[in-house]
Protein backbone atom coordinates (compact mmCIF):
# COMPACT_ATOMS: atom_id res chain seq x y z
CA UNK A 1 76.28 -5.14 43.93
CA UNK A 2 77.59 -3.81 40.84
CA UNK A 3 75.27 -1.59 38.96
CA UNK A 4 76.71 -2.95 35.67
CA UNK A 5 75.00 -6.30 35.87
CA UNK A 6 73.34 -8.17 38.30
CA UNK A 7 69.66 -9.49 39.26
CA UNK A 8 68.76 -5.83 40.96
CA UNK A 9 68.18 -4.50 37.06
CA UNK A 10 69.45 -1.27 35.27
CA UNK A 11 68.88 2.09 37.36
CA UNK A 12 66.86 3.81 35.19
CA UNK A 13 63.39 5.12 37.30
CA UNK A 14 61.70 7.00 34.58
CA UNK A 15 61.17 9.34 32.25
CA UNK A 16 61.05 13.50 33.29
CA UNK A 17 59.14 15.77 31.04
CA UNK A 18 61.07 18.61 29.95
CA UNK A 19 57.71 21.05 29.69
CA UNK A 20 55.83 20.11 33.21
CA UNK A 21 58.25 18.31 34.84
CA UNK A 22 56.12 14.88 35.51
CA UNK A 23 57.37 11.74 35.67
CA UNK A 24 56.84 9.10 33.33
CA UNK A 25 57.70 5.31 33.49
CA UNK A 26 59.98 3.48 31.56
CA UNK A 27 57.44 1.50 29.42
CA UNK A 28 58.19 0.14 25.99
CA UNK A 29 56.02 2.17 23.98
CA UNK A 30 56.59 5.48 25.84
CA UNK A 31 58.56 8.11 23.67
CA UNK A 32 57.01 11.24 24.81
CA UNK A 33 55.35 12.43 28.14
CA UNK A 34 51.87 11.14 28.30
CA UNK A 35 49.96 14.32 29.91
CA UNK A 36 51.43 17.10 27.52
CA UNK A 37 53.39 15.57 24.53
CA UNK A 38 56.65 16.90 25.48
CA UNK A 39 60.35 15.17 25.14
CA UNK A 40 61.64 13.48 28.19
CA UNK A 41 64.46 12.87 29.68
CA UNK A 42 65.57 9.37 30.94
CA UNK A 43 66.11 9.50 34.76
CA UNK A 44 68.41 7.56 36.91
CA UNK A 45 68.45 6.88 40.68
CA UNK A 46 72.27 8.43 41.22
CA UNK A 47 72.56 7.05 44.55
CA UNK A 48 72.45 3.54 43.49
CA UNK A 49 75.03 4.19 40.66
CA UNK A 50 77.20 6.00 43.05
CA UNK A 51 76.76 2.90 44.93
CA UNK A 52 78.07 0.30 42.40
CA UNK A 53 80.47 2.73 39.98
CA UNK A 54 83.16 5.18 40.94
CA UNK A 55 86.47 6.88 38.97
CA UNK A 56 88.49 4.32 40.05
CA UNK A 57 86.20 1.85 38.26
CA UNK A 58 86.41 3.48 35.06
CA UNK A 59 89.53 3.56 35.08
CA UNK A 60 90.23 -0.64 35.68
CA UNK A 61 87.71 -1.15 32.97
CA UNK A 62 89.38 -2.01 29.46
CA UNK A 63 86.38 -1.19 27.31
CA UNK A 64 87.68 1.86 25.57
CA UNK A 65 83.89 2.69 23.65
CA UNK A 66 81.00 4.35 25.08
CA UNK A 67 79.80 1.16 26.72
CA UNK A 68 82.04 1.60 29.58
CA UNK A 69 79.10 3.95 30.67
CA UNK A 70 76.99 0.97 31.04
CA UNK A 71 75.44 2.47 34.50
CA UNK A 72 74.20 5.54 33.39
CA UNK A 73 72.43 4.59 30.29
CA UNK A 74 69.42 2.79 29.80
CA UNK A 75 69.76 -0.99 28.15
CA UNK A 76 70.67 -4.43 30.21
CA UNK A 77 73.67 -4.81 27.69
CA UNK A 78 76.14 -3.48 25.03
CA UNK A 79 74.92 -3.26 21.38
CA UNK A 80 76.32 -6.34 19.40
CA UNK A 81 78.40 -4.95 16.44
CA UNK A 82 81.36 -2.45 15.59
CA UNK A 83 82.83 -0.60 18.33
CA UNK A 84 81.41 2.92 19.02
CA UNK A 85 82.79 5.48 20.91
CA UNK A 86 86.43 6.18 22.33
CA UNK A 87 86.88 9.30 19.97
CA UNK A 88 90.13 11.50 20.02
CA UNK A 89 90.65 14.65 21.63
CA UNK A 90 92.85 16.55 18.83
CA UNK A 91 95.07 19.40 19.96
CA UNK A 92 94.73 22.10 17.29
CA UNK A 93 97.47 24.43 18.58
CA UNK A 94 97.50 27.00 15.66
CA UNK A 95 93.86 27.32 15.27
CA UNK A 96 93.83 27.77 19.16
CA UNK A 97 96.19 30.44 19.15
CA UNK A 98 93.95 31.90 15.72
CA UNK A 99 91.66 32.84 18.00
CA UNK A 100 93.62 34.12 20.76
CA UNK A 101 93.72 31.31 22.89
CA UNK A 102 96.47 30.74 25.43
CA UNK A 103 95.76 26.84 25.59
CA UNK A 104 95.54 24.76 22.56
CA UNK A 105 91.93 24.01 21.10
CA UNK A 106 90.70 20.59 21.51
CA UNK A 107 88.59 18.80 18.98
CA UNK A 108 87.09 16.16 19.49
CA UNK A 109 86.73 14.04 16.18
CA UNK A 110 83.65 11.68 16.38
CA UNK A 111 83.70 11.57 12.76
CA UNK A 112 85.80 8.41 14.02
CA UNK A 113 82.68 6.53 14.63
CA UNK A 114 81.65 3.43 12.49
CA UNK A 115 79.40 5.52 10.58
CA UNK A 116 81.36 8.37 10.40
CA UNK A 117 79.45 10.22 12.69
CA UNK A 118 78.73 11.16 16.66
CA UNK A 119 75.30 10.06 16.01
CA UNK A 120 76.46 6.29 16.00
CA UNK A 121 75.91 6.88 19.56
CA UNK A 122 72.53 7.47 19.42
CA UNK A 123 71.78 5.01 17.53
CA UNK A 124 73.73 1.98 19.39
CA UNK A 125 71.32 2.79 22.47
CA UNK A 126 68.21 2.81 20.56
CA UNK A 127 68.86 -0.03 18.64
CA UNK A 128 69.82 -2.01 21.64
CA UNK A 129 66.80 -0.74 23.46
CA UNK A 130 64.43 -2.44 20.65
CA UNK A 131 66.36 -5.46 20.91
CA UNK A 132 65.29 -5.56 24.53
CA UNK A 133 61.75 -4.96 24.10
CA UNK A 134 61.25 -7.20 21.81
CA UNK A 135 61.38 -5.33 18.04
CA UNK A 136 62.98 -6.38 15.09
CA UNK A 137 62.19 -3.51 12.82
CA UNK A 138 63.44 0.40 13.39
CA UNK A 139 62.31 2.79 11.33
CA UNK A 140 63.65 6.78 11.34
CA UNK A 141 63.52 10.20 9.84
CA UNK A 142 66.67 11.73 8.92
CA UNK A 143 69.01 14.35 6.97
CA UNK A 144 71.49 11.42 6.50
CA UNK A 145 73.86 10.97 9.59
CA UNK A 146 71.43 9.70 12.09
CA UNK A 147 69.97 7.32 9.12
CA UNK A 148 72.91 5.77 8.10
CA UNK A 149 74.35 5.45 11.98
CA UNK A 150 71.29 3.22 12.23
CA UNK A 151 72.05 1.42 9.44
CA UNK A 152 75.53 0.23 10.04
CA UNK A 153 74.74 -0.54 13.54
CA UNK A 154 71.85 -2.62 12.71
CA UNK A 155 74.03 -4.82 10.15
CA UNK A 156 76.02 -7.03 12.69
CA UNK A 157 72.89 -7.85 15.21
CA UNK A 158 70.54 -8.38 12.11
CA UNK A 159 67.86 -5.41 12.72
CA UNK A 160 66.02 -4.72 10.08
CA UNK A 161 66.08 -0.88 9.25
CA UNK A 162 63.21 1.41 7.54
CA UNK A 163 64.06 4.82 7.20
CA UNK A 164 62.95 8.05 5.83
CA UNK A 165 65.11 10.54 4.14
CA UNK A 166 64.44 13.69 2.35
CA UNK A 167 65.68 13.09 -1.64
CA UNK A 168 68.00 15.93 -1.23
CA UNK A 169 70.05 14.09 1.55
CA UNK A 170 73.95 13.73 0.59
CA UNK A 171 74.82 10.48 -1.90
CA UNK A 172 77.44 9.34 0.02
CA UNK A 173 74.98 9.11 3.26
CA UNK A 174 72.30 6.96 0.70
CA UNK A 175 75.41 4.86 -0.18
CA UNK A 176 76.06 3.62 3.18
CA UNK A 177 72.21 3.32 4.08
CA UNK A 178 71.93 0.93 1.03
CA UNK A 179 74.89 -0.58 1.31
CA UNK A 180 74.24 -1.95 4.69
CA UNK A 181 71.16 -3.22 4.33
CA UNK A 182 68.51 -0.45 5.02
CA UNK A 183 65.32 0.09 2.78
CA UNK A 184 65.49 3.73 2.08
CA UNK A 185 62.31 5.83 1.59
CA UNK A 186 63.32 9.21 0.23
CA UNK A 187 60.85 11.74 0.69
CA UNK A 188 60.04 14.40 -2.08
CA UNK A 189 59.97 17.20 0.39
CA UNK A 190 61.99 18.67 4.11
CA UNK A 191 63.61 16.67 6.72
CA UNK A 192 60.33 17.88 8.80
CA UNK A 193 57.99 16.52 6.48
CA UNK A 194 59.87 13.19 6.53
CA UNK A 195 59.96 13.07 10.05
CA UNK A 196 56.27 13.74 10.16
CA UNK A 197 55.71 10.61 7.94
CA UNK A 198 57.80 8.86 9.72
CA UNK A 199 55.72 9.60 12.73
CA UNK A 200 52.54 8.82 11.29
CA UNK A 201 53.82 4.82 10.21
CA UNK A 202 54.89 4.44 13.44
CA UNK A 203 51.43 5.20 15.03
CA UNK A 204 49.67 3.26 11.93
CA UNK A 205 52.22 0.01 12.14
CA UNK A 206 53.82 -0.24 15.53
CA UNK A 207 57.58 0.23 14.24
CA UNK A 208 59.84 1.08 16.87
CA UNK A 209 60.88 4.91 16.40
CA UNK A 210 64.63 5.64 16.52
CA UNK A 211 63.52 9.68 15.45
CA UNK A 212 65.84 11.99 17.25
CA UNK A 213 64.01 15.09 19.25
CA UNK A 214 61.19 12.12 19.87
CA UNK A 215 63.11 9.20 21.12
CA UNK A 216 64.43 9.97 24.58
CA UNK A 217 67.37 7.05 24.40
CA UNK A 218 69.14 8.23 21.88
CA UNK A 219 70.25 11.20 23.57
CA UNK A 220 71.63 9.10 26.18
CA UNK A 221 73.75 8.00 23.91
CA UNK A 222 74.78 11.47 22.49
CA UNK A 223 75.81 12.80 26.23
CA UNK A 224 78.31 9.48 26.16
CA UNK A 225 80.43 12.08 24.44
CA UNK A 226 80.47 14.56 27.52
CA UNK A 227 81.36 11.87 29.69
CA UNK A 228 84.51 10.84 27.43
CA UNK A 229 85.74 14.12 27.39
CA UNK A 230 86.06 14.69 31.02
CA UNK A 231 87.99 11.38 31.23
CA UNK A 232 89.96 12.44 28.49
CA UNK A 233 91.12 15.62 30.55
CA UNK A 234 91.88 13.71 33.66
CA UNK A 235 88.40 15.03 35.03
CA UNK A 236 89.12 18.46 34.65
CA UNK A 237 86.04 19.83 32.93
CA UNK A 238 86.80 22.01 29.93
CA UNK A 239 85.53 25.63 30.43
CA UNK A 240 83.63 25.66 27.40
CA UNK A 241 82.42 22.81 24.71
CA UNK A 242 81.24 24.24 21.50
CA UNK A 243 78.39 22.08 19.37
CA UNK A 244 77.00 22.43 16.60
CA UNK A 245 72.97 22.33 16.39
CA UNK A 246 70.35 21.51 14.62
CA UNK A 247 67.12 19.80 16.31
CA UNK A 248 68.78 20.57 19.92
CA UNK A 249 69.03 16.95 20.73
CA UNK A 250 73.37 16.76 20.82
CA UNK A 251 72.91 19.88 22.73
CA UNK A 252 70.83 18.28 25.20
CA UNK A 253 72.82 15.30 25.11
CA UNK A 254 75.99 16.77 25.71
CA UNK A 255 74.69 18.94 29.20
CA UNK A 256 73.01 16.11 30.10
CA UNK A 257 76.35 14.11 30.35
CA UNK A 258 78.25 16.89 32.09
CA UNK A 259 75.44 17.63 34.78
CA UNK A 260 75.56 13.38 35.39
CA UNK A 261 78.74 13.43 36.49
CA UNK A 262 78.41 16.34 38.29
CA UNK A 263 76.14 14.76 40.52
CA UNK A 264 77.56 11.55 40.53
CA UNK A 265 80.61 13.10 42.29
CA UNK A 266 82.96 12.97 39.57
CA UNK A 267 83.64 16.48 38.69
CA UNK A 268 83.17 19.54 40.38
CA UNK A 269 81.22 21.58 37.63
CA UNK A 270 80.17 22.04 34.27
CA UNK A 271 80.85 24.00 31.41
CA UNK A 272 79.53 26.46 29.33
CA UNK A 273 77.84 25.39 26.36
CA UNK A 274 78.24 27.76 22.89
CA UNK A 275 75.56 26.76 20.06
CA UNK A 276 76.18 27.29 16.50
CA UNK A 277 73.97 27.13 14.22
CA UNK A 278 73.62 28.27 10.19
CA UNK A 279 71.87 31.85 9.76
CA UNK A 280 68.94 29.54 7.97
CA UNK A 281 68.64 27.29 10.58
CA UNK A 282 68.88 29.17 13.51
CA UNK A 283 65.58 28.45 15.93
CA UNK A 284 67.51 27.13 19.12
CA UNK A 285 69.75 29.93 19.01
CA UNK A 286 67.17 32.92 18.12
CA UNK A 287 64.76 31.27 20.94
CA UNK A 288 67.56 31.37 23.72
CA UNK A 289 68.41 35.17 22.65
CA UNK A 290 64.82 35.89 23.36
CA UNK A 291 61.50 34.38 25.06
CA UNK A 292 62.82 31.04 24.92
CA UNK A 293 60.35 29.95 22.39
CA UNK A 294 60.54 27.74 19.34
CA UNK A 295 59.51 28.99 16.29
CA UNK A 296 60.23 27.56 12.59
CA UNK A 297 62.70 28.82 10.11
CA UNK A 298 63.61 28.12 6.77
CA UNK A 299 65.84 25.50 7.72
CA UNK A 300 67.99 26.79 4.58
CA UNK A 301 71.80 25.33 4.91
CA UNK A 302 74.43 23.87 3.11
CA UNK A 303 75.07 22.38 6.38
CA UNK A 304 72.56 19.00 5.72
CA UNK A 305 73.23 17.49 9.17
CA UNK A 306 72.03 20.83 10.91
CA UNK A 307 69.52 21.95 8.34
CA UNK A 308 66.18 22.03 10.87
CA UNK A 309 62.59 24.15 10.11
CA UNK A 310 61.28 23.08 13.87
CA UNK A 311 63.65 21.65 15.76
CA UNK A 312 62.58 18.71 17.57
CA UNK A 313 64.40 18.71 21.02
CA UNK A 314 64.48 23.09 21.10
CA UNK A 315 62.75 23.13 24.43
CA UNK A 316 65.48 20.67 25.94
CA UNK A 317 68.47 22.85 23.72
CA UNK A 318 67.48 26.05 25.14
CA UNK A 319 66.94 25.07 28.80
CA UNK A 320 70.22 23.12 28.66
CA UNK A 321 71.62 26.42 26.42
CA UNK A 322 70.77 28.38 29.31
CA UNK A 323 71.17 26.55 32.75
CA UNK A 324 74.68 25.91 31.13
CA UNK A 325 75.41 29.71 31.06
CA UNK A 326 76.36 29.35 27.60
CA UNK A 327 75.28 31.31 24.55
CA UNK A 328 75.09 31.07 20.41
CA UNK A 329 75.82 32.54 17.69
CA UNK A 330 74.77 32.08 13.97
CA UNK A 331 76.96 31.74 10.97
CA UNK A 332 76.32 32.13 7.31
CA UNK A 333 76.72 29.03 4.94
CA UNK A 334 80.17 30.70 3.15
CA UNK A 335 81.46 30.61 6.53
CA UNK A 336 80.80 26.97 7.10
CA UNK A 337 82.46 25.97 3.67
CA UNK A 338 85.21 27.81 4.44
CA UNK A 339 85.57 26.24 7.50
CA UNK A 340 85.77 22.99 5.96
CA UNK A 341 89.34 23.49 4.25
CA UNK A 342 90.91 25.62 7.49
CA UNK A 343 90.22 22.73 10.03
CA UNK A 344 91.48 20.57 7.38
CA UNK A 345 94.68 22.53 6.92
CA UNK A 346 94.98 23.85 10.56
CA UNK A 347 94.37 20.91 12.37
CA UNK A 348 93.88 17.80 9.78
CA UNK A 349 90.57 16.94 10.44
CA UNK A 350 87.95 16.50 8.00
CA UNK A 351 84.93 17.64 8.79
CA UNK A 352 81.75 18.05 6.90
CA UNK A 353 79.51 20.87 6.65
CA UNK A 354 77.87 20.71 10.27
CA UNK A 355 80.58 19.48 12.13
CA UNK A 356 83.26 22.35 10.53
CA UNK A 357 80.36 24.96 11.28
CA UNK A 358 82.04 24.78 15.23
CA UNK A 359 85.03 26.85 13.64
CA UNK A 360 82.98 28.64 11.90
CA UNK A 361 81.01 29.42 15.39
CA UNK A 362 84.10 30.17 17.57
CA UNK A 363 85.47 32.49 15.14
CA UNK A 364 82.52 34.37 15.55
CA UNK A 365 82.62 34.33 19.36
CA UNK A 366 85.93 35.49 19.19
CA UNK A 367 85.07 38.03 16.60
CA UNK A 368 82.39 39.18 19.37
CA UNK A 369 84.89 39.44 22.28
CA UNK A 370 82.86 36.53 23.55
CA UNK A 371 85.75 34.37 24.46
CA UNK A 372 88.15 34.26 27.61
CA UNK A 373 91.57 33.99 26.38
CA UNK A 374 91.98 31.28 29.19
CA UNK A 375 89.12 29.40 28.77
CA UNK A 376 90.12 25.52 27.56
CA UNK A 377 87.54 24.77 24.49
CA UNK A 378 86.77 22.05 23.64
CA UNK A 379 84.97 21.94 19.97
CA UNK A 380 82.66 18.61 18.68
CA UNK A 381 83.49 17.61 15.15
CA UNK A 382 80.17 15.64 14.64
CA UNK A 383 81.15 13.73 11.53
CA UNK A 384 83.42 13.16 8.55
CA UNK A 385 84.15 15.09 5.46
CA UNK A 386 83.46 12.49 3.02
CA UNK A 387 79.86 12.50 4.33
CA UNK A 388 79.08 15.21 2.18
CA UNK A 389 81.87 15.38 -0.94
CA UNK A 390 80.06 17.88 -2.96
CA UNK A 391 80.02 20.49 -0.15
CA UNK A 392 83.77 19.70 0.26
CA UNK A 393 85.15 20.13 -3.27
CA UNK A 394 82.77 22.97 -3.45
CA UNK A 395 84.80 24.86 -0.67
CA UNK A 396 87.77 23.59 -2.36
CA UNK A 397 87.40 23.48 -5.71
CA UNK A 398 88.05 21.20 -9.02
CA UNK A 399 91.62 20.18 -9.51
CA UNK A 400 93.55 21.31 -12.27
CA UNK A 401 93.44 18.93 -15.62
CA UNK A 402 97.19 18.86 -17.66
CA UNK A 403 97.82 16.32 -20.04
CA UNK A 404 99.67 13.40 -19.53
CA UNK A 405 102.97 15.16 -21.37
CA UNK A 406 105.99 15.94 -19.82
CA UNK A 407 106.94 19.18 -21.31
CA UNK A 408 103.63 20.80 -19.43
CA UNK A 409 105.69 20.60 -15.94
CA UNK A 410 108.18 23.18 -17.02
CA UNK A 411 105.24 25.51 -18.64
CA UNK A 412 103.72 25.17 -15.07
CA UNK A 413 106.47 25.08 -12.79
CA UNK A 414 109.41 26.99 -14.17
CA UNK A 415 110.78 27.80 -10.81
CA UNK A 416 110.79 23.99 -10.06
């Protein structure tokens, strides 16, 4: 039988701490592990997948989004609502060859998500794993991205949203919350403090918590990315895939995808992982480099999306980090705006603070010598420039103002 569907259930067994290692079951108001308060990590019995899914299936099955994964994640059925998903790989020859390359750099753009950003897929498993047990409300901390993914998800299947924001998060990010439907709490103070609130209404009130770093579905949805990518590249894996990080969990996400299909038979290895965080915001990176440890930062970025005191999947980030064979670096915020306009121009993607802060990261690798020149790279562009419009014109700049008179053009252009 099928794993897709069918009266034998999903194949899901449990949930693994990532601290000591015990196993959890699914239950529906189980986020973390019970004995030490650690993230999981959602389980599957691989045997029974192999069982009911192969290659060859995947590639009969028309469904282009990330619900063609249907047997490795961990809801009955698809998320009702705008598709989600089925992101380009972009060949970014020139910027490839920038950094010495001999194969073209590959980025993949989820900024083509509904929300404009990879954490759409997140949010389309949460969401449709409260549907399933029974909630109608879903409340969530957030810099912006993972706060307004919920909110245009939730729209079409008519979830009601509550979520908590710091003040300081990006306008266009409150636009879309508001505009589709969410009530927005912004927080006088830090993304930690607001997901700390957020915490603390969901133990007073019973709201179902769709907090990333606490939540262990929604970075099933986040590794849906790994698995696209290694269909996109006829199942050759990429030698290294470059993410940007903040709380760990797309870090996570992403080796947790690669390391399923590993053992599911469908590739033959994994890549490296390269982490790249802002100087301010660097706790997954600094804790890998040394005893492996979390410990809070400023969290000081122009990068919103990645801006993290105490990130909330780091334990997960820096085991994956390192069982990857992978490495970070750090970049400064100039960098990352700078970064903004070059992808734009070199490859013509837009990408907002966080997600451009990838360029920013390789060019320091290659600065480092830490690149093989015949490596295939794959970079994640982890959402759209107009997410964050100030940060982009202030990379770019204002425009310049002429008056509407004709005999200007030949002050300013006398060349033609």
């Amino acid at each position: 039988m099928s794993v897709r569907t069918g009266a034998a259930g999903p194949a899901w067994t449990g949930l693994r701490c990532v601290r000591c290692r015990g196993l959890a079951p699914v239950a529906d108001d189980l986020y973390v592990c019970p004995e030490c308060g650690a993230n999981t990590l959602v389980e599957y019995d691989l045997d029974r997948v192999r069982r009911g899914w192969s290659r060859s299936a995947l590639a009969a099955d028309p469904d282009p989004t990330m619900w063609r994964y249907l047997p490795l994640l961990p809801v009955r059925e698809r998320l009702e609502g705008p598709p989600v998903g089925g992101t380009p790989l972009v060949p970014a020859p020139r910027l490839g060859r920038e950094l010495g390359l001999e194969q073209p750099l590959l980025l993949k753009d989820d900024g083509r998500n509904p929300s404009g950003s990879l954490k759409c897929r997140a949010s389309a498993v949460a969401l449709r794993r409260a549907q399933e047990t029974g909630r109608t409300l879903v409340t969530g901390a957030s810099t912006g991205n993972a706060a307004s993914a919920t909110a245009v998800l939730a729209a079409a299947p008519g979830i009601r949203t509550r979520i908590f924001v710091p003040k300081t998060a990006p306008r266009a990010k409150i636009a879309q919350l508001l505009t589709f439907g969410a009530e927005v709490l912004a927080v006088d103070g830090t993304y930690d403090q607001a997901f700390d609130l957020c915490l603390e209404a969901t133990r007073r009130f019973g709201w179902y918590n769709r907090n990333t770093g606490f939540n262990p579905y929604t970075r099933e949805g986040k590794k849906t990315v790994a698995f696209e990518i290694c269909e996109q590249l006829g199942w050759q894996v990429p030698d290294l895939v470059v993410v940007p990080v903040g709380d760990g969990n797309i870090l996570s996400g992403v080796w947790k995808g690669f390391v399923e299909f590993q053992r599911l038979g469908f590739t033959d290895r994994t890549p490296r992982l390269l982490a790249v965080q802002a100087e301010g915001s660097a706790a997954v990176v600094s804790a890998a480099a040394g005893d492996g440890v979390i410990r809070p930062v400023s969290g000081e970025t122009v990068a919103d999306s990645i801006s993290v005191s105490l990130p909330r999947d780091g334990e997960a980030a820096v085991r994956a980090l390192r069982d990857s064979g992978g490495f970070g670096v750090t970049v400064p915020d100039a960098e990352i705006l700078a970064a903004i306009g070059e992808l734009a121009r070199g490859a013509g993607v837009f990408a907002e603070p966080a997600a451009a802060a990838t360029w920013a990261g390789l060019k320091q690798a290659a600065r480092r010598g830490l690149l093989d020149p015949a490596w295939r790279v794959v970079a994640l562009v982890t959402g759209n420039g107009l997410k964050d419009v100030a940060a982009a014109m202030k990379a770019a700049g204002e425009p310049r103002v002429i008056p509407p008179d004709p005999s200007v053009l030949d002050t300013l252009f006398p060349d033609g």
